[in-house]
C-alpha atoms as a PDB file:
ATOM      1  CA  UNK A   1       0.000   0.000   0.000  1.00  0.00           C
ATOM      2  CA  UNK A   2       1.343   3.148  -1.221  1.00  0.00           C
ATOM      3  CA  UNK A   3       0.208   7.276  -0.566  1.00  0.00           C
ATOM      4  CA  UNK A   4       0.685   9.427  -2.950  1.00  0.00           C
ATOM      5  CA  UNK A   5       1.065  12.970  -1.393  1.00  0.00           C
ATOM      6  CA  UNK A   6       3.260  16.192  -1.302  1.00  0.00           C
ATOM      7  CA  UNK A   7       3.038  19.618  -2.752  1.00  0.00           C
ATOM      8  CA  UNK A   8       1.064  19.695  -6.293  1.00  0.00           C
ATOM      9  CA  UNK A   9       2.397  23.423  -7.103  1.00  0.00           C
ATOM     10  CA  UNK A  10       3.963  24.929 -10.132  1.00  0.00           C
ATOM     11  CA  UNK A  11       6.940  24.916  -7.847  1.00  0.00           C
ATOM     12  CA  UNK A  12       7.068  21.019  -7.062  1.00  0.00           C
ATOM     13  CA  UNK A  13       9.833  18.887  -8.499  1.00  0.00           C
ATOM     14  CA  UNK A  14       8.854  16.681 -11.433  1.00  0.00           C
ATOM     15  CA  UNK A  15      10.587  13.625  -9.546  1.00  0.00           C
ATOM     16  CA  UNK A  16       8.439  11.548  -6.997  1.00  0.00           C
ATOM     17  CA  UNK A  17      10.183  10.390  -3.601  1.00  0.00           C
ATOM     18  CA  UNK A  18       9.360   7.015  -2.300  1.00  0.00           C
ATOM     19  CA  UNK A  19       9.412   7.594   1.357  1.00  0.00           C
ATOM     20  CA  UNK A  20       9.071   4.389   2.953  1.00  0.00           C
ATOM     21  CA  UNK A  21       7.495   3.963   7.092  1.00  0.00           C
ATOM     22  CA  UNK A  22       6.203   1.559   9.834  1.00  0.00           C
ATOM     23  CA  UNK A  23       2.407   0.748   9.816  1.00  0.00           C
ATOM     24  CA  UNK A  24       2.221   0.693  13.866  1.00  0.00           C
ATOM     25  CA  UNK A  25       4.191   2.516  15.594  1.00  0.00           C
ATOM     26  CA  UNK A  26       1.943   5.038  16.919  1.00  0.00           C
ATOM     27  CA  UNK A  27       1.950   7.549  17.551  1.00  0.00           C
ATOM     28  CA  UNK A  28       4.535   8.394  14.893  1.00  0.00           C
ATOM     29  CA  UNK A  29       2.568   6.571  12.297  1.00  0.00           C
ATOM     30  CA  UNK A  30      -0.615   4.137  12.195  1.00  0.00           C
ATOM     31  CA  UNK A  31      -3.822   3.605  11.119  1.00  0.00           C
ATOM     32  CA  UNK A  32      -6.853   6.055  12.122  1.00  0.00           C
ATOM     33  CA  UNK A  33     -10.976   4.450  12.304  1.00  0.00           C
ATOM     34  CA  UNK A  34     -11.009   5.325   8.214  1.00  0.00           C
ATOM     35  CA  UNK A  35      -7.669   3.602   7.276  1.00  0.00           C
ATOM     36  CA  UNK A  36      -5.548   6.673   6.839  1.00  0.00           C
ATOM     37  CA  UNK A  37      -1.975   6.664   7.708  1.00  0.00           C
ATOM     38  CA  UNK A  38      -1.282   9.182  10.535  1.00  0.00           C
ATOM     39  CA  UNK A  39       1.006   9.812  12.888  1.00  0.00           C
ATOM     40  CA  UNK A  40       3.586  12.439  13.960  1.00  0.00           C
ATOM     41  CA  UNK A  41       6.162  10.967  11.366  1.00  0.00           C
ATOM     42  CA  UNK A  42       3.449  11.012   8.624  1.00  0.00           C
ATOM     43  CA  UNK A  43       2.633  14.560   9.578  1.00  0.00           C
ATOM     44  CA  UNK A  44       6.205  16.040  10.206  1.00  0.00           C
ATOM     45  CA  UNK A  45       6.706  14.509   6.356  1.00  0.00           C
ATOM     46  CA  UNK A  46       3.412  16.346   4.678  1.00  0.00           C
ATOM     47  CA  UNK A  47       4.411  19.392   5.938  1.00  0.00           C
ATOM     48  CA  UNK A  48       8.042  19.895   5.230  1.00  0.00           C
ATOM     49  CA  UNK A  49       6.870  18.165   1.592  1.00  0.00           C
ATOM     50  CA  UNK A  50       4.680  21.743   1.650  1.00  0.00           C
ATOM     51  CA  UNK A  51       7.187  23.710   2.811  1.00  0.00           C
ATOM     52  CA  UNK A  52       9.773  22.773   0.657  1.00  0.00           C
ATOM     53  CA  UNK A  53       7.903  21.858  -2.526  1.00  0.00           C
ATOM     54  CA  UNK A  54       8.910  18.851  -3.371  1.00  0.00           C
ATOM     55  CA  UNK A  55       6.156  15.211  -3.951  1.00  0.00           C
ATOM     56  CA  UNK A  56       6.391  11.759  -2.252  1.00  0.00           C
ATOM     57  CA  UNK A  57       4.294   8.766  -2.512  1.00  0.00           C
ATOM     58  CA  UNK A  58       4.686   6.923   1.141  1.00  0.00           C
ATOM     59  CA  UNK A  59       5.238   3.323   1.622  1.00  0.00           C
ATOM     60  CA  UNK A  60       3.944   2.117   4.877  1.00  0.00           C
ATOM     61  CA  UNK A  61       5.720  -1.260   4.814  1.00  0.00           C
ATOM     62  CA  UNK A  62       6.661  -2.198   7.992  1.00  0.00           C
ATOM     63  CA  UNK A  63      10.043  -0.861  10.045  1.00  0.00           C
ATOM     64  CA  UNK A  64      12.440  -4.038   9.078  1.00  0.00           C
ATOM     65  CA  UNK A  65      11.071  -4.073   5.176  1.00  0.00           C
ATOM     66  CA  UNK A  66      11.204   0.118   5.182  1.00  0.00           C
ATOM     67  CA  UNK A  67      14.841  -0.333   6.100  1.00  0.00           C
ATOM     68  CA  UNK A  68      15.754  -3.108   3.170  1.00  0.00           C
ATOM     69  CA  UNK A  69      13.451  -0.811   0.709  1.00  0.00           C
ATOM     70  CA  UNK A  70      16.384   1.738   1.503  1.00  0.00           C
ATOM     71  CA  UNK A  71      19.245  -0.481   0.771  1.00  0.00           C
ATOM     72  CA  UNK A  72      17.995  -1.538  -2.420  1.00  0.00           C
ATOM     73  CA  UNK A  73      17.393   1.522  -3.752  1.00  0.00           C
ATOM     74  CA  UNK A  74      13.198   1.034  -3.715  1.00  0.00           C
ATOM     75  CA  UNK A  75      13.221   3.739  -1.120  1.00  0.00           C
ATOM     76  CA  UNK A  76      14.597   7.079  -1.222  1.00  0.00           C
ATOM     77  CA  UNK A  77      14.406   7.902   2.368  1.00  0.00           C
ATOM     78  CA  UNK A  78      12.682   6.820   5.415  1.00  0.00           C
ATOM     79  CA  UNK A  79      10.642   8.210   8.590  1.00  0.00           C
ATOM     80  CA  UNK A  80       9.643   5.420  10.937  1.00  0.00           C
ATOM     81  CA  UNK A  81      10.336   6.537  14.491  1.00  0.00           C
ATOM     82  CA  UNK A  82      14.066   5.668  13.449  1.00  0.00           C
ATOM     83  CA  UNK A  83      16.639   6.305  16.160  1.00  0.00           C
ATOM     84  CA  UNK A  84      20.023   7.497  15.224  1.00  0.00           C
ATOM     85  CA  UNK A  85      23.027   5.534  16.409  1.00  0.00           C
ATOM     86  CA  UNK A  86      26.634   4.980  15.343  1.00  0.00           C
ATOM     87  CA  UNK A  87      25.859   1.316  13.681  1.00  0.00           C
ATOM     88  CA  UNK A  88      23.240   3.121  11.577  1.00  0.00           C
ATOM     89  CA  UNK A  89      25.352   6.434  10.570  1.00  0.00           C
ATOM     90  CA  UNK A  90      27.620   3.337   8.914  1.00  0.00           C
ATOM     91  CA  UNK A  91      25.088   2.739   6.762  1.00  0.00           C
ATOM     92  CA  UNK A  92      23.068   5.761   6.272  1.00  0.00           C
ATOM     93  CA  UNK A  93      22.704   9.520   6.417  1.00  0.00           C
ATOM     94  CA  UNK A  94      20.478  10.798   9.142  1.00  0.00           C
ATOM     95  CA  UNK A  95      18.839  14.598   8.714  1.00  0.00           C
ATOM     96  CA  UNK A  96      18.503  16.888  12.335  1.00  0.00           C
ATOM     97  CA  UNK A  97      17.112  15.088  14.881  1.00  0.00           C
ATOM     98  CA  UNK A  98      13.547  15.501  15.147  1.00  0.00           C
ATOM     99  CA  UNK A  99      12.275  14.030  18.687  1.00  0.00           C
ATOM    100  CA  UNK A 100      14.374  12.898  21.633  1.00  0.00           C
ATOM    101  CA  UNK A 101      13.044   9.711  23.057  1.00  0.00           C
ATOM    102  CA  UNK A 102      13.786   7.245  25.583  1.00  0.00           C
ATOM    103  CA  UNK A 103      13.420   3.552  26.643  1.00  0.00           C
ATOM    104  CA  UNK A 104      10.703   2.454  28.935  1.00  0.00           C
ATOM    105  CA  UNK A 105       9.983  -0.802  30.381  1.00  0.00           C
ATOM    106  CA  UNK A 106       6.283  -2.281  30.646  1.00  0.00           C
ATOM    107  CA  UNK A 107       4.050  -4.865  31.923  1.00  0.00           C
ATOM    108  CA  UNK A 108       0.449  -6.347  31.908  1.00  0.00           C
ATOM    109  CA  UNK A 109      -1.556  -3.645  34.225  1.00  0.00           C
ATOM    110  CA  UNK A 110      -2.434  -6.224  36.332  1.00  0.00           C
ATOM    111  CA  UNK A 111       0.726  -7.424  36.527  1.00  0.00           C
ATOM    112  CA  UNK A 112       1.906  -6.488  40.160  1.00  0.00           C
ATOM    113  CA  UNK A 113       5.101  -9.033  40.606  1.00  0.00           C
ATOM    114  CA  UNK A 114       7.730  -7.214  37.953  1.00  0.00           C
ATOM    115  CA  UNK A 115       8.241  -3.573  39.491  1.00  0.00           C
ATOM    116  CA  UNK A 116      12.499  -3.499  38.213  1.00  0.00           C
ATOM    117  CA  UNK A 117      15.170  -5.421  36.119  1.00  0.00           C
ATOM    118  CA  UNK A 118      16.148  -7.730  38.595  1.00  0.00           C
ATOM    119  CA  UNK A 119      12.595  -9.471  38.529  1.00  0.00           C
ATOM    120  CA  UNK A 120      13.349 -10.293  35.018  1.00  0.00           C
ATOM    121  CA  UNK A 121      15.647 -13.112  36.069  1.00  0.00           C
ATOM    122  CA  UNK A 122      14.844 -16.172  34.295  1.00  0.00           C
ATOM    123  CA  UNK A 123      11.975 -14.527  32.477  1.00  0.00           C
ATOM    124  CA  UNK A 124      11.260 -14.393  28.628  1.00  0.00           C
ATOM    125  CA  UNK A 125      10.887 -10.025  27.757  1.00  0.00           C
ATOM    126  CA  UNK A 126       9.335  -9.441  24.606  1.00  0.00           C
ATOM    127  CA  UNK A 127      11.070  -6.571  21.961  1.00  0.00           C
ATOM    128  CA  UNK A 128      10.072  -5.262  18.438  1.00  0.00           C
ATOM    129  CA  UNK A 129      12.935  -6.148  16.442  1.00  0.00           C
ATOM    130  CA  UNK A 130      15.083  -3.589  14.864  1.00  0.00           C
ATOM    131  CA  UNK A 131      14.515  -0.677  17.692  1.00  0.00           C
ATOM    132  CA  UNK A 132      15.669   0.860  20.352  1.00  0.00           C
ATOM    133  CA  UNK A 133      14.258  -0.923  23.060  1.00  0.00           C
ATOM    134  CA  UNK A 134      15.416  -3.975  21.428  1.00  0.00           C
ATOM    135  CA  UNK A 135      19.000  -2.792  21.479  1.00  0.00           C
ATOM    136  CA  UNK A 136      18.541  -1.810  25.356  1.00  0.00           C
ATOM    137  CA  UNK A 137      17.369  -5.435  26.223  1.00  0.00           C
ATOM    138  CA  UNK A 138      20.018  -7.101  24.279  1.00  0.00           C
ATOM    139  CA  UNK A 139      22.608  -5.189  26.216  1.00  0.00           C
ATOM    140  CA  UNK A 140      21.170  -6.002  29.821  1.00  0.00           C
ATOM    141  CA  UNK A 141      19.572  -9.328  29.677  1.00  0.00           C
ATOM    142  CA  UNK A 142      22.731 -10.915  30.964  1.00  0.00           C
ATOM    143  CA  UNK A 143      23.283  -8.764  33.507  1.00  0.00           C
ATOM    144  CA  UNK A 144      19.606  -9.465  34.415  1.00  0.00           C
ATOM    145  CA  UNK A 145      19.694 -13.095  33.262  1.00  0.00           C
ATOM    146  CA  UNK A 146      16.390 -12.914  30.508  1.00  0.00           C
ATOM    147  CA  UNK A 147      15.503 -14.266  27.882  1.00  0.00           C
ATOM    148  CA  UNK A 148      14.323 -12.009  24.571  1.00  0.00           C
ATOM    149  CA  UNK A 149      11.426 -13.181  22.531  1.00  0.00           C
ATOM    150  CA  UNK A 150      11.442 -11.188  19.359  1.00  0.00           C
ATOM    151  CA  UNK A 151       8.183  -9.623  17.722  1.00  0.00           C
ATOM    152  CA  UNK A 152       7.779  -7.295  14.134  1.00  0.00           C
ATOM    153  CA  UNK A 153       5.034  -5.675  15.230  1.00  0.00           C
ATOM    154  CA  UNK A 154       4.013  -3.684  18.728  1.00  0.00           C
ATOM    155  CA  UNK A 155       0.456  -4.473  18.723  1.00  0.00           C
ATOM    156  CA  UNK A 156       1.683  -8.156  18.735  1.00  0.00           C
ATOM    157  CA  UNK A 157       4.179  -7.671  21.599  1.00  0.00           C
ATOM    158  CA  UNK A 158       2.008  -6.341  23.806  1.00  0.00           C
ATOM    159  CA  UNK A 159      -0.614  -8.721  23.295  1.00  0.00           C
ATOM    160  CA  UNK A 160       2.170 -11.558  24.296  1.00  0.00           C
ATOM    161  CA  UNK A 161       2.822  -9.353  27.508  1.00  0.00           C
ATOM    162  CA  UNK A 162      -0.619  -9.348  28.397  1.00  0.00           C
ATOM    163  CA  UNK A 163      -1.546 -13.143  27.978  1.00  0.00           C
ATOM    164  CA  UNK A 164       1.685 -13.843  30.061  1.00  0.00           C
ATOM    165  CA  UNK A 165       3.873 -15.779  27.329  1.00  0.00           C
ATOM    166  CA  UNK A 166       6.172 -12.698  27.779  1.00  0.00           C
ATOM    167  CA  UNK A 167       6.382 -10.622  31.366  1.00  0.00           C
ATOM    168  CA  UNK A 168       7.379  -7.970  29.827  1.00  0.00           C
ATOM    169  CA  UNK A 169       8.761  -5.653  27.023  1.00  0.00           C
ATOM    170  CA  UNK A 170      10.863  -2.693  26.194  1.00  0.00           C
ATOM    171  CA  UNK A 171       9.670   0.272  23.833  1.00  0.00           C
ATOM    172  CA  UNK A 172      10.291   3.784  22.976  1.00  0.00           C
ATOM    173  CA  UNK A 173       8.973   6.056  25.686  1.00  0.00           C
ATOM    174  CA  UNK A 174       6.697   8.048  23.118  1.00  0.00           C
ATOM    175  CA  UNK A 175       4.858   4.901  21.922  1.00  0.00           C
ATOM    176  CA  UNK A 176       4.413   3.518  24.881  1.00  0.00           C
ATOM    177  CA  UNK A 177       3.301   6.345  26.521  1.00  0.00           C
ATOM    178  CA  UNK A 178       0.737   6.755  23.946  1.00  0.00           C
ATOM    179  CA  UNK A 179      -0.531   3.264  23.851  1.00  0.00           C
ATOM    180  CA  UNK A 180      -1.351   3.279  27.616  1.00  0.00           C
ATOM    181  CA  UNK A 181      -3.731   6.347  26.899  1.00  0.00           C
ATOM    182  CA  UNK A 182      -4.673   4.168  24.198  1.00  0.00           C
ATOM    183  CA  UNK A 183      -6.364   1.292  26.479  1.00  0.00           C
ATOM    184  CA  UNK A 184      -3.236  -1.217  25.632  1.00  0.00           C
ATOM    185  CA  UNK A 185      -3.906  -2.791  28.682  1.00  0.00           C
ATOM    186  CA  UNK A 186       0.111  -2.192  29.674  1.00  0.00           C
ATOM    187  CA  UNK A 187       2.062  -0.072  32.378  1.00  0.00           C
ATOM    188  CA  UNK A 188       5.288   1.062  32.598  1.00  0.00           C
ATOM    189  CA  UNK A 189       7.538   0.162  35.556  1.00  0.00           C
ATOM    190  CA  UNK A 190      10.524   2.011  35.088  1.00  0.00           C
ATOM    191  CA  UNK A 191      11.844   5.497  34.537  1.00  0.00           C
ATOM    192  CA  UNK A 192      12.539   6.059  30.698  1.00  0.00           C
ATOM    193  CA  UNK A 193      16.081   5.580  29.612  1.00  0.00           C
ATOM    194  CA  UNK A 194      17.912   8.395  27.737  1.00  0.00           C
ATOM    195  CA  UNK A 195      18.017   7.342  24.514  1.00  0.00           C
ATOM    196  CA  UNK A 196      19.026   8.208  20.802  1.00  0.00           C
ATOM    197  CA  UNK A 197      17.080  10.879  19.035  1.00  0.00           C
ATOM    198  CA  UNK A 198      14.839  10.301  16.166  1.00  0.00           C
ATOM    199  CA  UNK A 199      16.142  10.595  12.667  1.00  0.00           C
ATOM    200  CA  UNK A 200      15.044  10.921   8.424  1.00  0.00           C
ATOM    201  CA  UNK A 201      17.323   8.144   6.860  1.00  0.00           C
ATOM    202  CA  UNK A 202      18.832   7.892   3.424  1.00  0.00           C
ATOM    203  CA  UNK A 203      21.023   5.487   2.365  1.00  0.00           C
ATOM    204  CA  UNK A 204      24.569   6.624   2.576  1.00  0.00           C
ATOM    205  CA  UNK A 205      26.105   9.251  -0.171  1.00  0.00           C
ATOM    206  CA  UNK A 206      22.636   9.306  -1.621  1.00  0.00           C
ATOM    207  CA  UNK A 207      19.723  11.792  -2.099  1.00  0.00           C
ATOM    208  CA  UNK A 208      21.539  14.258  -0.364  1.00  0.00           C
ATOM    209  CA  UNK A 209      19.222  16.895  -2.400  1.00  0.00           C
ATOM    210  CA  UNK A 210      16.316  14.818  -0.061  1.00  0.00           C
ATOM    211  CA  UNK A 211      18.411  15.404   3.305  1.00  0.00           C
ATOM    212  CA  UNK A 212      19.220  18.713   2.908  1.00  0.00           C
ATOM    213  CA  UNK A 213      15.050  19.824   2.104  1.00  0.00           C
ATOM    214  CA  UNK A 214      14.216  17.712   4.909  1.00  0.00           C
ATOM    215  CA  UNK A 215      15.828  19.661   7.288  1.00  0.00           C
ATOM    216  CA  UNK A 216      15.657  22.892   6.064  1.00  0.00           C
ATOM    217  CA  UNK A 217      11.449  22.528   6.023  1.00  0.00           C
ATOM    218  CA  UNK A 218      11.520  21.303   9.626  1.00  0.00           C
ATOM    219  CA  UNK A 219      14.095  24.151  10.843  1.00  0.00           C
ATOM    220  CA  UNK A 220      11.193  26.276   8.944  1.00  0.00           C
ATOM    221  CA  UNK A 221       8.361  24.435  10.306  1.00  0.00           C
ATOM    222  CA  UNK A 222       9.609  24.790  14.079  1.00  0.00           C
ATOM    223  CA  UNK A 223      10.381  28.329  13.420  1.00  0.00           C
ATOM    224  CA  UNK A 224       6.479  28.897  12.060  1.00  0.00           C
ATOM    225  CA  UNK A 225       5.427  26.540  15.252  1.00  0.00           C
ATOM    226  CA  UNK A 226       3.635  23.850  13.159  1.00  0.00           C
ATOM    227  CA  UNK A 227       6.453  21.737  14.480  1.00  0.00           C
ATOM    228  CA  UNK A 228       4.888  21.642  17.816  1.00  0.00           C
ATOM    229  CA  UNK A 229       1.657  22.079  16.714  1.00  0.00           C
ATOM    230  CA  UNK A 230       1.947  18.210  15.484  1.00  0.00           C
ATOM    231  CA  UNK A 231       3.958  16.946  18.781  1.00  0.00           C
ATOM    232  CA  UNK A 232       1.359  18.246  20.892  1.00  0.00           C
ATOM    233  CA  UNK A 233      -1.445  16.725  18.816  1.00  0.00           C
ATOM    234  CA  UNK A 234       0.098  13.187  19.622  1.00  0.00           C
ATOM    235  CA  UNK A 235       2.146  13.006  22.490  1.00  0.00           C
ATOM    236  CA  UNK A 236       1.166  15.045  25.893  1.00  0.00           C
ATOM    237  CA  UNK A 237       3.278  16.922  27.684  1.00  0.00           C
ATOM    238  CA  UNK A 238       2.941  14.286  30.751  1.00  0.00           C
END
């Protein structure tokens, strides 16, 4: 499934970027009642595409499939919630960080025996594969002696939590944050862990021309305030 969308103007460039994204990781993009893709990624995207003039057509594919659209060339950039970390500037070339987030661990709400990381211990943790929290778990569940049970999807993790195959799981702050308004029947148990900051990709010495409108129309669109305008439309201040 792809959405065509961008600037139609006189002004527009004649090429078309395929931007590829997630299709649940909300709240930086997901599926609203009528089957739209929104999202602050999805949002952030349509209006630096205004600012700067240029068309996309967006490729909600999944993070793990956006990411191998990029490295064979189907995708010209991609917005999915992506954090930026030395392994990744290897292979690609991230625009100004757009959001600061965090790691988070959660449980079942009616889960009252996991409260830290030490009541992990001989435990399976569930993890989306590919993100941030992933790479947190990875790097403590020996210290903390857990096993890691590995999911593409969020909606899919949690539901594991919550039927008690998994005890728990590690996410991005934001998301997390957002699906507990949501009614995901999680909570979280821990203070969030500083993590990387959100990036645009592009695959390594390429589209630079993409890179460089990207972040010019969000240093325009905080300066006009529809920058936060978006933020605080999905994520509260809490």
């Amino acid at each position: 499934m792809s959405v065509l969308a961008g600037c139609s103007g006189s002004n527009s460039d004649e090429k078309v970027y395929q931007i590829a994204t997630d299709t649940t990781f909300a709240p930086f993009e997901f599926q609203n009642k009528d089957g739209d893709y929104v999202g602050v990624d999805i949002e952030l995207l349509a209006a630096i595409a205004e600012d700067q003039g240029f068309k996309y057509e967006l490729q909600p594919l999944g993070f793990n499939a956006a990411v191998a659209a990029l490295e064979s060339n189907q995708a010209d950039g991609v917005i999915a919630g992506m954090s930026i970390t030395d392994d990744r500037k290897l292979k690609y070339d991230f625009s100004a960080a757009y959001y600061d987030s965090g790691v988070v661990m959660a449980v079942s709400a009616s889960n009252d025996t996991i409260k830290s990381y030490e009541d992990l211990r001989g435990q399976k943790v569930a993890v989306k594969t590919g993100t941030e929290g992933a790479s947190f778990a990875e790097s403590i569940k020996d210290t903390y002696g857990f096993e890691l049970v590995y999911f593409d999807e969020s909606p899919f993790m949690y539901e594991d939590v919550k039927t008690g195959n998994t005890v728990a799981c590690f996410e991005d702050y934001p998301v997390m944050g957002y699906g507990i308004t949501q009614g995901n029947g999680l909570k979280m148990v821990t203070e969030m862990e500083k993590g990387s900051s959100y990036g645009f990709a592009v695959l390594k010495g390429k589209n630079a021309e993409l890179l460089e409108k990207f972040d010019a129309g969000l240093e325009n669109i905080k300066e006009s305030g529809k920058y936060q305008e978006i933020i605080d439309k999905y994520i509260s201040a809490e």
